[in-house]
C-alpha atoms as a PDB file:
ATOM      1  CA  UNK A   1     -89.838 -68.358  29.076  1.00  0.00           C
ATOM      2  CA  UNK A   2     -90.726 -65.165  27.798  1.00  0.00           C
ATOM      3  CA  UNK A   3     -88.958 -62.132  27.108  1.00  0.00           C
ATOM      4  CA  UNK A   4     -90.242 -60.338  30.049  1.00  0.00           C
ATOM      5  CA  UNK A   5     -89.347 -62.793  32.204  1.00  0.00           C
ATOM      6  CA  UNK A   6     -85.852 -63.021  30.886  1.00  0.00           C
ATOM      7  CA  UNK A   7     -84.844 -59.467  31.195  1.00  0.00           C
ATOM      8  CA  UNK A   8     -86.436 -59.922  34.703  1.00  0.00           C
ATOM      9  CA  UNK A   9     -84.281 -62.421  35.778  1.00  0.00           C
ATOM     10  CA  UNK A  10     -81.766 -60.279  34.105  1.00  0.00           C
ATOM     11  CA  UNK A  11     -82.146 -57.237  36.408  1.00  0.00           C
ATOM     12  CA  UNK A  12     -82.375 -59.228  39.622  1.00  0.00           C
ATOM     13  CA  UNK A  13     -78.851 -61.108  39.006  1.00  0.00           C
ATOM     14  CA  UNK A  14     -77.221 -57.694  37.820  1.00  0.00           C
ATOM     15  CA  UNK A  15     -79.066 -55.886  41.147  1.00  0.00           C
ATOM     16  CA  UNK A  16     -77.886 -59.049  43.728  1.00  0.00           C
ATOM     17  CA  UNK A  17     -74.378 -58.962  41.592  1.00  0.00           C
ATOM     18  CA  UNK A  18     -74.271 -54.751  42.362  1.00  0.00           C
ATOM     19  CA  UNK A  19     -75.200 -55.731  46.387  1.00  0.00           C
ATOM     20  CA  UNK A  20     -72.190 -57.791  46.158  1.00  0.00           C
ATOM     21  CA  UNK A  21     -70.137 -55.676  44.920  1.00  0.00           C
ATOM     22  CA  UNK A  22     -70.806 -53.483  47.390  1.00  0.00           C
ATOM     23  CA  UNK A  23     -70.636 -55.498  50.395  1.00  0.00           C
ATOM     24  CA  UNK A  24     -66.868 -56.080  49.507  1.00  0.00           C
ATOM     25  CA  UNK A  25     -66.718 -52.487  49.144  1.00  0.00           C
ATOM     26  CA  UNK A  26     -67.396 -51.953  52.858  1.00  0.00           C
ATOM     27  CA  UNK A  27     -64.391 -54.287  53.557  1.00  0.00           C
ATOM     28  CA  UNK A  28     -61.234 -53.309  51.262  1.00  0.00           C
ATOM     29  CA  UNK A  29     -58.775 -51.084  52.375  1.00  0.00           C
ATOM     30  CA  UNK A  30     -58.276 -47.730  52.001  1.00  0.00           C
ATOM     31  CA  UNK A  31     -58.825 -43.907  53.363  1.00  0.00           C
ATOM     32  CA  UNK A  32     -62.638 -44.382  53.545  1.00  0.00           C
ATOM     33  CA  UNK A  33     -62.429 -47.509  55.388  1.00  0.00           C
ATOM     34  CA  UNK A  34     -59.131 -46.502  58.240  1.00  0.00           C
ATOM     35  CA  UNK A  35     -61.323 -46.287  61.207  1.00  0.00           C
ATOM     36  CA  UNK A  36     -63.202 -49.656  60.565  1.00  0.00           C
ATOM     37  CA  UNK A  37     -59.699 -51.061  59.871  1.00  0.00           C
ATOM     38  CA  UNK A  38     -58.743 -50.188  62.995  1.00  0.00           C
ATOM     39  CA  UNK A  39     -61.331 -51.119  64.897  1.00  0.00           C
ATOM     40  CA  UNK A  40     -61.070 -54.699  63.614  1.00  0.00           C
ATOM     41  CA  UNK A  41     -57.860 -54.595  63.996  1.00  0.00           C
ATOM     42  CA  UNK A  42     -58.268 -54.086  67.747  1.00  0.00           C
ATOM     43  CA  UNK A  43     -61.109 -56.715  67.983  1.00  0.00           C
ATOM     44  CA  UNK A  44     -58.769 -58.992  66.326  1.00  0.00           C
ATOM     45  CA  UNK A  45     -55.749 -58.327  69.066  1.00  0.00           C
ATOM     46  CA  UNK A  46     -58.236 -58.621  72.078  1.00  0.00           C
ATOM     47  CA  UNK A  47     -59.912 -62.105  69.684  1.00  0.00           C
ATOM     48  CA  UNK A  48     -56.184 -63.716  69.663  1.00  0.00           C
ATOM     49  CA  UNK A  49     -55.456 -62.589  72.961  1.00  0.00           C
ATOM     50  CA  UNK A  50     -58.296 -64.656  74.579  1.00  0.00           C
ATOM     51  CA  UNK A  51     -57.214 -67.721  72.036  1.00  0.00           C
ATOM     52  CA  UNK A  52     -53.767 -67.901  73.666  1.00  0.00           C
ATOM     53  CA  UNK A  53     -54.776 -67.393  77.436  1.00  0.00           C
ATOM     54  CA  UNK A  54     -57.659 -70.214  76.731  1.00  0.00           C
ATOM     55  CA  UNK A  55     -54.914 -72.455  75.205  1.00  0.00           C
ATOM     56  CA  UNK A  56     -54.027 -74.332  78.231  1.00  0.00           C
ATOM     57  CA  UNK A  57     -53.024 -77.444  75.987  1.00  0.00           C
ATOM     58  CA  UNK A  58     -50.874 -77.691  72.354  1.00  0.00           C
ATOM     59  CA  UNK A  59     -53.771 -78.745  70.689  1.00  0.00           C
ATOM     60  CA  UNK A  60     -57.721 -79.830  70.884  1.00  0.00           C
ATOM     61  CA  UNK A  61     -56.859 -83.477  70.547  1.00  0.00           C
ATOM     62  CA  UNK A  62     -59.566 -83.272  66.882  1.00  0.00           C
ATOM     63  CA  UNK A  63     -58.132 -84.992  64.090  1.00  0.00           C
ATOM     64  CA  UNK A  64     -57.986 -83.501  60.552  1.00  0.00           C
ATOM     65  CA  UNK A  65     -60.873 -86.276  59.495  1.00  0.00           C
ATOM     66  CA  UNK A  66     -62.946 -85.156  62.303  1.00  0.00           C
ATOM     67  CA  UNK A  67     -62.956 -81.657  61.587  1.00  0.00           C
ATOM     68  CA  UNK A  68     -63.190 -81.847  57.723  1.00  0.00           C
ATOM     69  CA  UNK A  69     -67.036 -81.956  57.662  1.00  0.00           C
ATOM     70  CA  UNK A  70     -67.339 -78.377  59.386  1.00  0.00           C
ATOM     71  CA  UNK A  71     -65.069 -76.948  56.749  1.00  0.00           C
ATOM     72  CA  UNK A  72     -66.798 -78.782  54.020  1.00  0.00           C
ATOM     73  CA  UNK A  73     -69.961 -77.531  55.499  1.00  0.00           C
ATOM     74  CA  UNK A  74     -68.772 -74.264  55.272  1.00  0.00           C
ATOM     75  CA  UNK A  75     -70.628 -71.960  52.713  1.00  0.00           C
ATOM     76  CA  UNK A  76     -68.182 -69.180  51.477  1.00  0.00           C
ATOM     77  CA  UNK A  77     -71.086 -67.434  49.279  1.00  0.00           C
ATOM     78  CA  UNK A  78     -72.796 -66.783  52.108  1.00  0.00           C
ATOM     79  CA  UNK A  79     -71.786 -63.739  53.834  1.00  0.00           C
ATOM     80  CA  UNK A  80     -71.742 -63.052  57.420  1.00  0.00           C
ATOM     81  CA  UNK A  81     -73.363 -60.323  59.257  1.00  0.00           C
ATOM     82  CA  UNK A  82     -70.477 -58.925  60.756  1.00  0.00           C
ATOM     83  CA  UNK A  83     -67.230 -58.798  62.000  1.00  0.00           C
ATOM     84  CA  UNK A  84     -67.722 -60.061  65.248  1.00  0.00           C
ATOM     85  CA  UNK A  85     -69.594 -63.625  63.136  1.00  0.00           C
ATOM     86  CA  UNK A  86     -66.582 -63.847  60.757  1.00  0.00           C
ATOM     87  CA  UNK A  87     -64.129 -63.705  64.441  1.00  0.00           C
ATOM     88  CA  UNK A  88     -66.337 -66.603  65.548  1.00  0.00           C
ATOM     89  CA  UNK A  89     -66.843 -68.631  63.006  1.00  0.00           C
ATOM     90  CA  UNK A  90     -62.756 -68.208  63.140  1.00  0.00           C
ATOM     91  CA  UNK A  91     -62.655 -68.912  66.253  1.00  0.00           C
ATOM     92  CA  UNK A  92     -64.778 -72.697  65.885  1.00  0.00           C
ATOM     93  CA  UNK A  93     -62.919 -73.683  62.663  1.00  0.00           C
ATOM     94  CA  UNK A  94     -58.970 -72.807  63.253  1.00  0.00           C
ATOM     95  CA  UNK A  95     -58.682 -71.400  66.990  1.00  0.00           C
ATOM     96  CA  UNK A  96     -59.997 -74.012  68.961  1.00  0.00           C
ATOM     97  CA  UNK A  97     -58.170 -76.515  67.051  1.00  0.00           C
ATOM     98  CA  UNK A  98     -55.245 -74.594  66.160  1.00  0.00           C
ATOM     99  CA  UNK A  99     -51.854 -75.896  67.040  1.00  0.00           C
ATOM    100  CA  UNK A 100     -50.476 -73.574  69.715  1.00  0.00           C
ATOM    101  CA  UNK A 101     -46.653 -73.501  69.081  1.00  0.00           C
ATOM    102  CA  UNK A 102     -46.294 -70.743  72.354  1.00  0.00           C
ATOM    103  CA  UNK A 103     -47.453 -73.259  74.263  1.00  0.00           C
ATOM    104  CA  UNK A 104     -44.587 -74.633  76.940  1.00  0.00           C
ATOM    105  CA  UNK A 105     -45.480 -77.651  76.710  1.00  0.00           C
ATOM    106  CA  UNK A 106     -44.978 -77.926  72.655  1.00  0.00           C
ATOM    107  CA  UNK A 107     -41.887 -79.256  71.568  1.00  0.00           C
ATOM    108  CA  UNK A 108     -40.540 -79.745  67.628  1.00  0.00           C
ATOM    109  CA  UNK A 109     -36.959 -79.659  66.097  1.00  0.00           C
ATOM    110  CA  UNK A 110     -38.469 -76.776  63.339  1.00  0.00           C
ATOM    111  CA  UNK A 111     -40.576 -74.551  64.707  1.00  0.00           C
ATOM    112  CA  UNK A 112     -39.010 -71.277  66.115  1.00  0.00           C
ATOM    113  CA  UNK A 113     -40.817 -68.942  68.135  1.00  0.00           C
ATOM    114  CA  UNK A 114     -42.709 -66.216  66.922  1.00  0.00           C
ATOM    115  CA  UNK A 115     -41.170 -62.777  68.290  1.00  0.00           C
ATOM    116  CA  UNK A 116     -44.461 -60.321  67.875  1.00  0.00           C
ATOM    117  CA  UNK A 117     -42.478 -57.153  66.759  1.00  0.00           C
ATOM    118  CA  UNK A 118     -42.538 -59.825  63.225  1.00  0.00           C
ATOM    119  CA  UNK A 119     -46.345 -60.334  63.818  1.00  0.00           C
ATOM    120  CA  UNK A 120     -46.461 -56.430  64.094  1.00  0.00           C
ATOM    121  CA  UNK A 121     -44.663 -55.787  61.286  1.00  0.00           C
ATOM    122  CA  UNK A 122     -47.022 -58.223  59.189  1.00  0.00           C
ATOM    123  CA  UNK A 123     -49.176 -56.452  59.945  1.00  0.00           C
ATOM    124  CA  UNK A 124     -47.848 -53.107  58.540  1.00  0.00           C
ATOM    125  CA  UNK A 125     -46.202 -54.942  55.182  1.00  0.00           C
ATOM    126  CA  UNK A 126     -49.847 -56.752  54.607  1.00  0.00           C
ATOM    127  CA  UNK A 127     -51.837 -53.301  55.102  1.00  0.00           C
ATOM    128  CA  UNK A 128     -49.693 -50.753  52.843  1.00  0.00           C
ATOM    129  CA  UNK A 129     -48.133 -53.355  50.123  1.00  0.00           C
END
């Protein structure tokens, strides 16, 4: 390989490394980024929202060993276009097979509800500290 093509290589790693780094840019939190914080905060609400109301059982009935091959399938370095693809691809892997401890029809010695003010407060705690 020559030299040229070395110090090519070179400068398309460090440019697809600097793309990186800026995607995640978009996506951490601070003054810059408030309003897209909040908007995916309120996608988020309205995503769970339709999660719980489409519960209308504890759980999907899929066992760990059949769901193992979509997570395994999974490719994390590939990033998704947008919000709305990360909620989804949320929604097929954990919501839709998600335990629903709310539901009335769930019963356990150790789980206690969940009072939202707690979720709220999450919420707060996670974004500031």
């Amino acid at each position: 390989m020559s030299n040229a093509t070395v110090s090519q290589n070179m400068e398309v790693t460090s440019y697809q490394h600097l793309q990186k780094q800026e995607l995640a840019c978009q996506y951490i939190f601070n003054q810059q980024n408030l309003t897209n914080y909040e908007t995916a905060s309120i996608q988020s609400i309205s995503f769970i929202h339709r999660a719980v109301n489409r519960a209308t059982s504890v759980y999907s009935g899929q066992m760990a060993n059949q769901l193992a091959s979509k997570i395994t399938d999974l490719d994390i370095d590939l990033p998704l276009n947008s919000f709305n693809e990360v909620l989804a691809e949320v929604d097929e892997l954990y919501l839709k097979n998600a335990v629903y401890f709310h539901n009335p029809k769930y019963v356990a010695h150790l789980n206690c509800p969940v009072a939202y003010p707690a979720v709220v407060a999450e919420q707060v705690l996670t974004a500031i500290n």
